[in-house]
PDB file of N, CA and C in Angstrom:
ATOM      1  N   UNK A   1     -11.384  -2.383  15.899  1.00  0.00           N
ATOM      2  CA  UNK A   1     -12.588  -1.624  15.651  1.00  0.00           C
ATOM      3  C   UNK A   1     -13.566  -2.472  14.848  1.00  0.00           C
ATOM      4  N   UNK A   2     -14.722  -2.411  15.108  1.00  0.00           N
ATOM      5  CA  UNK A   2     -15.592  -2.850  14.868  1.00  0.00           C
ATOM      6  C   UNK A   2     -16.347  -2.657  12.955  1.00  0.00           C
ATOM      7  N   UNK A   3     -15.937  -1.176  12.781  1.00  0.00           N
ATOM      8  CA  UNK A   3     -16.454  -0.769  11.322  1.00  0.00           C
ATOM      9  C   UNK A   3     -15.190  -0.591  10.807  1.00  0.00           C
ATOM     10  N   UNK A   4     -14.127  -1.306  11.002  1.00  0.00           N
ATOM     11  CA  UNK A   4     -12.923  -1.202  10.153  1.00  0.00           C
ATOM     12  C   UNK A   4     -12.396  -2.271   9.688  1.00  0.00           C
ATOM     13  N   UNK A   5     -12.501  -2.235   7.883  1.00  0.00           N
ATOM     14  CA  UNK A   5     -12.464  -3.524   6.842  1.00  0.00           C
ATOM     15  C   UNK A   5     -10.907  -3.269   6.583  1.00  0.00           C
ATOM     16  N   UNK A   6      -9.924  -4.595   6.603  1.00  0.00           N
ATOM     17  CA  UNK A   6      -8.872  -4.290   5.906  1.00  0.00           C
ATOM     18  C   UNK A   6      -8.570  -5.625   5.343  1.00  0.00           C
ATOM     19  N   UNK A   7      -8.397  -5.253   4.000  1.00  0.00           N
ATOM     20  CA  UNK A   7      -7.637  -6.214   3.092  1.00  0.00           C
ATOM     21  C   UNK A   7      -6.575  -6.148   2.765  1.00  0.00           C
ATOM     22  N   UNK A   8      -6.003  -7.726   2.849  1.00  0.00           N
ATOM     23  CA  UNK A   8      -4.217  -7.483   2.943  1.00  0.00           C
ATOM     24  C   UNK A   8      -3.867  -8.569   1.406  1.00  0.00           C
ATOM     25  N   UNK A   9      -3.406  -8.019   0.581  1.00  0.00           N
ATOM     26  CA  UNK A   9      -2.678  -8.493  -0.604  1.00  0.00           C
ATOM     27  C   UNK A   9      -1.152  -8.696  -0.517  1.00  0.00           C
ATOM     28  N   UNK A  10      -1.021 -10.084  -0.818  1.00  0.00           N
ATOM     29  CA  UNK A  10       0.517 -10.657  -0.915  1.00  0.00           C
ATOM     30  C   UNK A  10       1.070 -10.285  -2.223  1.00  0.00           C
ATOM     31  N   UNK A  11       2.025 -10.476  -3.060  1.00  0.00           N
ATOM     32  CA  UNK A  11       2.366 -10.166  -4.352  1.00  0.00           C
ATOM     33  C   UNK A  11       2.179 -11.893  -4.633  1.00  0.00           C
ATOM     34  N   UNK A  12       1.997 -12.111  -5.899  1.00  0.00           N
ATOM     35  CA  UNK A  12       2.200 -13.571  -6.434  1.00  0.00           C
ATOM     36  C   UNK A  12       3.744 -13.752  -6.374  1.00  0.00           C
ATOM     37  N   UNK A  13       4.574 -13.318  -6.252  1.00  0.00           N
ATOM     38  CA  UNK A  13       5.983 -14.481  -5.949  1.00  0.00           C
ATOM     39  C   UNK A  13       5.871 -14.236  -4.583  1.00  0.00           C
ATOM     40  N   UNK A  14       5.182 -14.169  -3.706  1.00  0.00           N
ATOM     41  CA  UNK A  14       5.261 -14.520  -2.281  1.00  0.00           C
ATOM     42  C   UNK A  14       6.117 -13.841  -1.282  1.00  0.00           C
ATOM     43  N   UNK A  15       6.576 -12.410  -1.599  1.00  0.00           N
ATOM     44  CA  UNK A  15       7.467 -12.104  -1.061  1.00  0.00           C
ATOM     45  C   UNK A  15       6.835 -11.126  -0.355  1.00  0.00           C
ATOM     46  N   UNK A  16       7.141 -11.561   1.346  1.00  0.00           N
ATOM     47  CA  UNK A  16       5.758 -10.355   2.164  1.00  0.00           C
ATOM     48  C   UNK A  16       6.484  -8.742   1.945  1.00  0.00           C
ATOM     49  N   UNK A  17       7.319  -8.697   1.259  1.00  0.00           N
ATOM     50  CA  UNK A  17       8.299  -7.289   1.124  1.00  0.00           C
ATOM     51  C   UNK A  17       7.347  -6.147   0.183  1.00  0.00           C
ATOM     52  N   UNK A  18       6.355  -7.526  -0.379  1.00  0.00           N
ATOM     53  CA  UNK A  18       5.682  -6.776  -1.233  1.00  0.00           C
ATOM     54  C   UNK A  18       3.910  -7.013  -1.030  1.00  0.00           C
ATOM     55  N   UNK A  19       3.922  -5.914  -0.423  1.00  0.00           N
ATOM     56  CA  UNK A  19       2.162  -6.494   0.212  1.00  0.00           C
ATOM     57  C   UNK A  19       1.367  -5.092   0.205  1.00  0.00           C
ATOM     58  N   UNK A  20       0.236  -4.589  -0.120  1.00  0.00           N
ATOM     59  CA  UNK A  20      -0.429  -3.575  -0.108  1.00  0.00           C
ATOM     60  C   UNK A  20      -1.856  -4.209   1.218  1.00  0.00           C
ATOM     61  N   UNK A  21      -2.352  -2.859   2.014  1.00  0.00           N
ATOM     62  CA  UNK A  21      -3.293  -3.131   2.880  1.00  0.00           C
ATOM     63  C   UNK A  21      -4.166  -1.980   2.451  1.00  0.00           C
ATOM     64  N   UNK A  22      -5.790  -2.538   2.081  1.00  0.00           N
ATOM     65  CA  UNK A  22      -6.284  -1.866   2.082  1.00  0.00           C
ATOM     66  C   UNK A  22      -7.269  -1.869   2.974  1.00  0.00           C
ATOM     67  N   UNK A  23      -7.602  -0.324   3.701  1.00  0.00           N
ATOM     68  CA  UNK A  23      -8.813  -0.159   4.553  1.00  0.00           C
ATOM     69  C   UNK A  23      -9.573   0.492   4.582  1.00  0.00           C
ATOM     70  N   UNK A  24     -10.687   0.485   4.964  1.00  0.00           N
ATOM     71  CA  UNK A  24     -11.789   1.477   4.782  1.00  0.00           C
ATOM     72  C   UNK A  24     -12.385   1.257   5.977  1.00  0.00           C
ATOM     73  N   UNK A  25     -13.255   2.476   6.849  1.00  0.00           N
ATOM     74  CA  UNK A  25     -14.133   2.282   7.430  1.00  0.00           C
ATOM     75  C   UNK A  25     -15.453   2.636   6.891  1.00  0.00           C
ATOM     76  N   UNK A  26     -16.417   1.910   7.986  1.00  0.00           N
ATOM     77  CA  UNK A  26     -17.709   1.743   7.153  1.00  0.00           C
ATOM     78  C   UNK A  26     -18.475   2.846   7.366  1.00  0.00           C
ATOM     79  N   UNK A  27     -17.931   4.247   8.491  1.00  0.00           N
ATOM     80  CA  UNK A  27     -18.278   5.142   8.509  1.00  0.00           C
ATOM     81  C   UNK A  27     -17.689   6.374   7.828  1.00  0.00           C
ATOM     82  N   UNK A  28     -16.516   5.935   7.077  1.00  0.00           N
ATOM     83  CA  UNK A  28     -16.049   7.263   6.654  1.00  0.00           C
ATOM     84  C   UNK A  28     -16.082   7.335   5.664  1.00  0.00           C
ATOM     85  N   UNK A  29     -16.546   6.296   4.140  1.00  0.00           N
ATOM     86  CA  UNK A  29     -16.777   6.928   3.280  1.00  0.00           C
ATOM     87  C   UNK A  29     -15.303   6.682   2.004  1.00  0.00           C
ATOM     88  N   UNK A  30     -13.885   6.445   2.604  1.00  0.00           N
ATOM     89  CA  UNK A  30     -12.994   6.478   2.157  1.00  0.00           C
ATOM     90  C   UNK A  30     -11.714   5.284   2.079  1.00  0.00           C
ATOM     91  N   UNK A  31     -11.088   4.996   1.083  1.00  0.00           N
ATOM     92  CA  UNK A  31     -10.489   3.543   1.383  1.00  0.00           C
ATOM     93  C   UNK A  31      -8.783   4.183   1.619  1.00  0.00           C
ATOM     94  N   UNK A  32      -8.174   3.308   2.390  1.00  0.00           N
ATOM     95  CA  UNK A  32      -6.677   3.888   2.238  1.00  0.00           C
ATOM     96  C   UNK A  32      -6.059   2.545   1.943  1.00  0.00           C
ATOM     97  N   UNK A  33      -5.143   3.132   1.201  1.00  0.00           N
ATOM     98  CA  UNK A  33      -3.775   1.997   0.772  1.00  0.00           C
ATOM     99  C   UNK A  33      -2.585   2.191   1.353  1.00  0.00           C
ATOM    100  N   UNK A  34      -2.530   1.143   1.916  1.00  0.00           N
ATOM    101  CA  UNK A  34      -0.914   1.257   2.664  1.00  0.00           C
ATOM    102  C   UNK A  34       0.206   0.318   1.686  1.00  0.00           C
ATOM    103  N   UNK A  35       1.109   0.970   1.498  1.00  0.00           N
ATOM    104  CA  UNK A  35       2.176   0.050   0.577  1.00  0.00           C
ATOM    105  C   UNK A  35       3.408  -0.190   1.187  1.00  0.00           C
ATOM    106  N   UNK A  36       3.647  -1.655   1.450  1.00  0.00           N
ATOM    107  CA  UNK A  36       5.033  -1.872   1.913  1.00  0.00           C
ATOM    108  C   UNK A  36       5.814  -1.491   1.345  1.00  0.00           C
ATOM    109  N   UNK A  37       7.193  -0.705   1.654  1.00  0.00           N
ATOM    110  CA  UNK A  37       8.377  -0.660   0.826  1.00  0.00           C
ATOM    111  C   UNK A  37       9.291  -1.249   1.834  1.00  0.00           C
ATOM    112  N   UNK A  38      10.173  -1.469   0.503  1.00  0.00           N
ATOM    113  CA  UNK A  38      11.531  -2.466   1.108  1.00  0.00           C
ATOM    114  C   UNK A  38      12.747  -1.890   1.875  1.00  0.00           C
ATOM    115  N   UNK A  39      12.848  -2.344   3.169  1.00  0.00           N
ATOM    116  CA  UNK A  39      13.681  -1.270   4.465  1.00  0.00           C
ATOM    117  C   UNK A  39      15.208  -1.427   3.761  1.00  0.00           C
ATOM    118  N   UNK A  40      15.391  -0.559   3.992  1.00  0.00           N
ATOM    119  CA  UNK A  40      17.664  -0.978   4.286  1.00  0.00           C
ATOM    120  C   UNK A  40      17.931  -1.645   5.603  1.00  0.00           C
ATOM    121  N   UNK A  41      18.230  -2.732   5.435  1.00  0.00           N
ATOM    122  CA  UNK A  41      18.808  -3.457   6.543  1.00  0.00           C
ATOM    123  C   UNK A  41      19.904  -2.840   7.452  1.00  0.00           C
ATOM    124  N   UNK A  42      21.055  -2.172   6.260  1.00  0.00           N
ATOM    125  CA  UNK A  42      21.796  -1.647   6.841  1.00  0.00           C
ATOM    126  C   UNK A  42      21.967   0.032   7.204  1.00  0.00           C
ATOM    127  N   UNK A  43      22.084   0.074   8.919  1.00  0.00           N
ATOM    128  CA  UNK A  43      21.872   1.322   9.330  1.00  0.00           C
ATOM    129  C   UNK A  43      22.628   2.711   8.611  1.00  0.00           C
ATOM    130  N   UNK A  44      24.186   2.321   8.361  1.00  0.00           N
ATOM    131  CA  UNK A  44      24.993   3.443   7.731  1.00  0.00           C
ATOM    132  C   UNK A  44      24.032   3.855   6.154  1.00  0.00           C
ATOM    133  N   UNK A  45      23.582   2.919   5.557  1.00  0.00           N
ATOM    134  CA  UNK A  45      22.997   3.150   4.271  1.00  0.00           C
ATOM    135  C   UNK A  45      21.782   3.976   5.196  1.00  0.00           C
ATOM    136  N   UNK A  46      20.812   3.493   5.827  1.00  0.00           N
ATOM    137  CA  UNK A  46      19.571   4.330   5.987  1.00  0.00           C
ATOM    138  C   UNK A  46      19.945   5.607   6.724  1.00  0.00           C
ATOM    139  N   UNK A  47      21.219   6.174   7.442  1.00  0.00           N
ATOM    140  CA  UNK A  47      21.257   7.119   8.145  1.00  0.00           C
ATOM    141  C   UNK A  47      21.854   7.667   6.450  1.00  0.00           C
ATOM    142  N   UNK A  48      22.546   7.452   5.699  1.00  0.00           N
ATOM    143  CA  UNK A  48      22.943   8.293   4.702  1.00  0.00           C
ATOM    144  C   UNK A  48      21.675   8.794   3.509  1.00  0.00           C
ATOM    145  N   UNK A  49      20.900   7.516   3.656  1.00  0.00           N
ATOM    146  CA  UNK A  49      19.570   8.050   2.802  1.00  0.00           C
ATOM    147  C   UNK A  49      18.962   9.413   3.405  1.00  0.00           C
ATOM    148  N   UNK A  50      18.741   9.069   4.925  1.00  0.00           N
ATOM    149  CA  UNK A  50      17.983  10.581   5.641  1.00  0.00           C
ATOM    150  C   UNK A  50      19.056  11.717   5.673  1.00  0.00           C
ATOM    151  N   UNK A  51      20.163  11.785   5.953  1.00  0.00           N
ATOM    152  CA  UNK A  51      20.446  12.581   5.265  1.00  0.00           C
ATOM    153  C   UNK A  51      20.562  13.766   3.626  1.00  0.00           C
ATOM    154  N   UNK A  52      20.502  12.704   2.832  1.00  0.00           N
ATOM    155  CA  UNK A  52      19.996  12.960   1.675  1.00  0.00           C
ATOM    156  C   UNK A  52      19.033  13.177   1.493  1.00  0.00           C
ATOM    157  N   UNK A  53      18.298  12.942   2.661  1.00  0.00           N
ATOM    158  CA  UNK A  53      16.596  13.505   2.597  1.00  0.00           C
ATOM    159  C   UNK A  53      16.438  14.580   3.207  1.00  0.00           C
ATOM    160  N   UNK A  54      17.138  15.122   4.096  1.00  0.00           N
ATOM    161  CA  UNK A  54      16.880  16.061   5.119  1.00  0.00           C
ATOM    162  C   UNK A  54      17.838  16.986   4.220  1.00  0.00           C
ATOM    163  N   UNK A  55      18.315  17.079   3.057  1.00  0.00           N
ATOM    164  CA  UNK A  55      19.077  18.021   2.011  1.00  0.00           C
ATOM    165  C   UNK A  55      18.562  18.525   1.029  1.00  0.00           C
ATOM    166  N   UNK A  56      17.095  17.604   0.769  1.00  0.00           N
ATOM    167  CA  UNK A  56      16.655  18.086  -0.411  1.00  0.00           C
ATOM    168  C   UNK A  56      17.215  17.032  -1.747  1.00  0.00           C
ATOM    169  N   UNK A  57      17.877  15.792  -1.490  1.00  0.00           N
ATOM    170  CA  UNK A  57      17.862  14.981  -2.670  1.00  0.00           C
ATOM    171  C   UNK A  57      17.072  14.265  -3.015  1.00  0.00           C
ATOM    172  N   UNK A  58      16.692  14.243  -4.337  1.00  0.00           N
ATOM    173  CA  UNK A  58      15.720  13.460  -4.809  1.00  0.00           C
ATOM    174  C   UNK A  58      16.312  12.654  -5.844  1.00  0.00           C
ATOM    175  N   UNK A  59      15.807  11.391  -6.085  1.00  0.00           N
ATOM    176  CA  UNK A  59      16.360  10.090  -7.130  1.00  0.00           C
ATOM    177  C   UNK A  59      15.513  11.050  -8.132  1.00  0.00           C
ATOM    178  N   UNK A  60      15.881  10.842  -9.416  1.00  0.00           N
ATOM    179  CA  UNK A  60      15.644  11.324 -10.506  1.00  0.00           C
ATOM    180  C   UNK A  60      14.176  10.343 -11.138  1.00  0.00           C
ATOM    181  N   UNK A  61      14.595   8.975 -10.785  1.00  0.00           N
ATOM    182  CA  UNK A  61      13.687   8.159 -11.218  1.00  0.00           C
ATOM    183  C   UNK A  61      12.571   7.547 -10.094  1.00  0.00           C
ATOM    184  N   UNK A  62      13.013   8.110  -9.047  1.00  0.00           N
ATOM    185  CA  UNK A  62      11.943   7.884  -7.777  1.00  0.00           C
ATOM    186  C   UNK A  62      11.989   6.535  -7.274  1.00  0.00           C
ATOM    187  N   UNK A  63      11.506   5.721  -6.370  1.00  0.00           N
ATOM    188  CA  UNK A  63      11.304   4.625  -5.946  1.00  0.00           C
ATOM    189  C   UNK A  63      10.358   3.996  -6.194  1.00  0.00           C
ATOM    190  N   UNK A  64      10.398   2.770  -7.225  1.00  0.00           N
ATOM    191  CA  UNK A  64       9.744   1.909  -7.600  1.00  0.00           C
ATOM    192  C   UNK A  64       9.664   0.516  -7.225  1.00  0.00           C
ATOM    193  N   UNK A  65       8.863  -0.347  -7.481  1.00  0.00           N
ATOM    194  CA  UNK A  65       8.513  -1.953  -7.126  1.00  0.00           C
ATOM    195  C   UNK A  65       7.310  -2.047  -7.580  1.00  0.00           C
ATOM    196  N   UNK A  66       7.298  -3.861  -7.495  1.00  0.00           N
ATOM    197  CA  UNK A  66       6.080  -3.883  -8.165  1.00  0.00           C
ATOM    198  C   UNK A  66       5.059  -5.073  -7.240  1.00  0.00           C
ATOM    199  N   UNK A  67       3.636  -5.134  -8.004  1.00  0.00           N
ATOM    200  CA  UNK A  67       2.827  -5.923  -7.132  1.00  0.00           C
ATOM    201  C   UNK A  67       2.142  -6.876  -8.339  1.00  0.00           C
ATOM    202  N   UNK A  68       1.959  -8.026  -8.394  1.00  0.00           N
ATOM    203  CA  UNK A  68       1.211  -8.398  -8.828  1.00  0.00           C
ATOM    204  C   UNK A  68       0.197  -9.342  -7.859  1.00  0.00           C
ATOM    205  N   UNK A  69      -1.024  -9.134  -8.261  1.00  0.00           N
ATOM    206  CA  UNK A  69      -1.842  -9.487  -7.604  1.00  0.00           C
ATOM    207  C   UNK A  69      -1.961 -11.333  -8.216  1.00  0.00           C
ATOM    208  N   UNK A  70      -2.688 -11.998  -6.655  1.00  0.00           N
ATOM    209  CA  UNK A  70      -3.018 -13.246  -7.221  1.00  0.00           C
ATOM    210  C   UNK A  70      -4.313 -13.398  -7.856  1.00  0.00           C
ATOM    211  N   UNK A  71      -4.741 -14.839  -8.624  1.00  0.00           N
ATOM    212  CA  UNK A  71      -6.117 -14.433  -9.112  1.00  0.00           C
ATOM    213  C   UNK A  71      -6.729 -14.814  -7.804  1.00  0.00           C
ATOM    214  N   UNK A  72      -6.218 -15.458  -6.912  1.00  0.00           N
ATOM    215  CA  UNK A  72      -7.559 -15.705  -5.822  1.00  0.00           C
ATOM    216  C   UNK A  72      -7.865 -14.504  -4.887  1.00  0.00           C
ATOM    217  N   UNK A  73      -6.926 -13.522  -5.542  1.00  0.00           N
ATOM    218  CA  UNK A  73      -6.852 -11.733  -4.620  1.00  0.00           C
ATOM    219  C   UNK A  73      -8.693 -11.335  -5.076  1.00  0.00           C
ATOM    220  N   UNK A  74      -8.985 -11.741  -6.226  1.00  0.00           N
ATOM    221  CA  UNK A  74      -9.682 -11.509  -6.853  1.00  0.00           C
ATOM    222  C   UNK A  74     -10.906 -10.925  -6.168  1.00  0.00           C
ATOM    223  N   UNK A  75     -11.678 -11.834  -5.378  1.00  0.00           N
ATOM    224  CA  UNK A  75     -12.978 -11.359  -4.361  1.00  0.00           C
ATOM    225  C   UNK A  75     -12.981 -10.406  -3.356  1.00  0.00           C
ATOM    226  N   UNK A  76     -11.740  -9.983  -2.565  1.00  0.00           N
ATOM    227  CA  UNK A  76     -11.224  -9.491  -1.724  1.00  0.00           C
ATOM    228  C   UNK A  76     -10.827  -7.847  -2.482  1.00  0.00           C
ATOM    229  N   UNK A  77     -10.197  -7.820  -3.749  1.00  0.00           N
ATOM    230  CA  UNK A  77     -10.285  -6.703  -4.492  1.00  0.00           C
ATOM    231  C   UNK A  77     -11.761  -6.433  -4.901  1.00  0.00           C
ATOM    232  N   UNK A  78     -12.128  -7.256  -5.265  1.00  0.00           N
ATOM    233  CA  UNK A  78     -13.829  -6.659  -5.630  1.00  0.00           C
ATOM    234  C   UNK A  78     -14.533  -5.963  -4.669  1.00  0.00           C
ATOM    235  N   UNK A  79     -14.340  -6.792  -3.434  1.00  0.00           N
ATOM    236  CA  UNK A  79     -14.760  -6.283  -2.348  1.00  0.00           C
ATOM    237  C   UNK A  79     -14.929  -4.733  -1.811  1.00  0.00           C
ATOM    238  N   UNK A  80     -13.586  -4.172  -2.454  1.00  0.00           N
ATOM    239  CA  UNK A  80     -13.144  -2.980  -2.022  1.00  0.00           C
ATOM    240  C   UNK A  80     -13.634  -2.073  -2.837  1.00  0.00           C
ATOM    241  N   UNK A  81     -13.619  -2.104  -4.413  1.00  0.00           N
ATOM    242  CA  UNK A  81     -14.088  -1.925  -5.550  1.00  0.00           C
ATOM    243  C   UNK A  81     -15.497  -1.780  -5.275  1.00  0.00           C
ATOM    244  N   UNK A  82     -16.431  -2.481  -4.905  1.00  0.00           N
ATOM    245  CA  UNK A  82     -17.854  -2.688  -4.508  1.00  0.00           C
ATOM    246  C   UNK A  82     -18.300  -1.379  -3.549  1.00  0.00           C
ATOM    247  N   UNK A  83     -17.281  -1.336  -2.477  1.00  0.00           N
ATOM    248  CA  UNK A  83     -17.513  -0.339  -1.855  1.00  0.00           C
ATOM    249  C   UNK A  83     -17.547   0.804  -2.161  1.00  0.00           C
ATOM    250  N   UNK A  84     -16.503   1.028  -2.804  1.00  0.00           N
ATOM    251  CA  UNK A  84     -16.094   2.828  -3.927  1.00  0.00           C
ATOM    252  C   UNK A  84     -17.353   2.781  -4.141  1.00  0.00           C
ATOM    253  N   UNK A  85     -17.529   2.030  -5.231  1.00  0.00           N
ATOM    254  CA  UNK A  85     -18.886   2.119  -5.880  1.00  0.00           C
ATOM    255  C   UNK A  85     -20.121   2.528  -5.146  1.00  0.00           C
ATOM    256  N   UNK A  86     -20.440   2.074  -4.014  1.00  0.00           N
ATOM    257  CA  UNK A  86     -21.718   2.183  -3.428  1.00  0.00           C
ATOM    258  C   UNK A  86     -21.777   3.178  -2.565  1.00  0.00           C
ATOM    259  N   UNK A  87     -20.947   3.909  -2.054  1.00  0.00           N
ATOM    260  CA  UNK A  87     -20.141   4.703  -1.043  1.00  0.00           C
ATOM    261  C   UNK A  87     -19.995   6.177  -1.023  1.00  0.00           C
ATOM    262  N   UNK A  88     -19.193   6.049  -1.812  1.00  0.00           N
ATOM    263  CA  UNK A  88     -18.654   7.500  -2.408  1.00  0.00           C
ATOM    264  C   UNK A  88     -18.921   8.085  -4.039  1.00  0.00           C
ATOM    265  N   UNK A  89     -19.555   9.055  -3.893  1.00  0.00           N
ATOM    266  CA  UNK A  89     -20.353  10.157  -4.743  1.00  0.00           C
ATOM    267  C   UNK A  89     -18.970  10.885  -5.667  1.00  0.00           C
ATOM    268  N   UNK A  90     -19.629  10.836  -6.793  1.00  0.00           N
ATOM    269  CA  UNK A  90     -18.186  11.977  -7.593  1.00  0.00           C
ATOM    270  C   UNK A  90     -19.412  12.841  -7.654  1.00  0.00           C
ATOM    271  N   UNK A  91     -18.865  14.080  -7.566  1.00  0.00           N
ATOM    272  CA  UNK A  91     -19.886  15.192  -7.648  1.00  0.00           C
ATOM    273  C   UNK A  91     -19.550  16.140  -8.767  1.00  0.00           C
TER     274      UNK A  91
END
């Protein structure tokens, strides 16, 4: 698509496991963040997680990871930042 911006952030230790995409189109006004999380390789573990999901269990402490951004992320975050700004109205 033509009016659709997406910026893709690596983490600084380089690990694509950890990458956020952000997009916005230039007609809608709104940015979305997509966040990689890290798969289970192994199937018996991920069929036992959905189960535990399809039960109603929840981790107490939730699922966490982290991102650090590079400094050369820097223009590419502004970028997005720039847009909020010019874009979208708090009312």
């Amino acid at each position: 698509m033509e009016d659709t911006v997406n910026k893709l952030f690596i983490c600084s230790c380089n690990n694509v496991e950890h990458q956020l995409v952000m997009t916005y189109f230039t007609d809608d006004k709104e940015v979305y963040c997509s966040v990689h999380l890290k798969p289970e390789p192994n199937i018996f573990k991920r069929t036992w997680k959905a189960v535990k999901y399809i039960f109603g269990h929840r981790s107490i402490y939730g699922d966490f990871d982290e991102f650090i951004f590079k400094p050369e992320d820097a223009d590419s975050l502004q970028q997005v930042v720039d847009y909020l700004k010019n874009n979208i109205k708090v009312e």
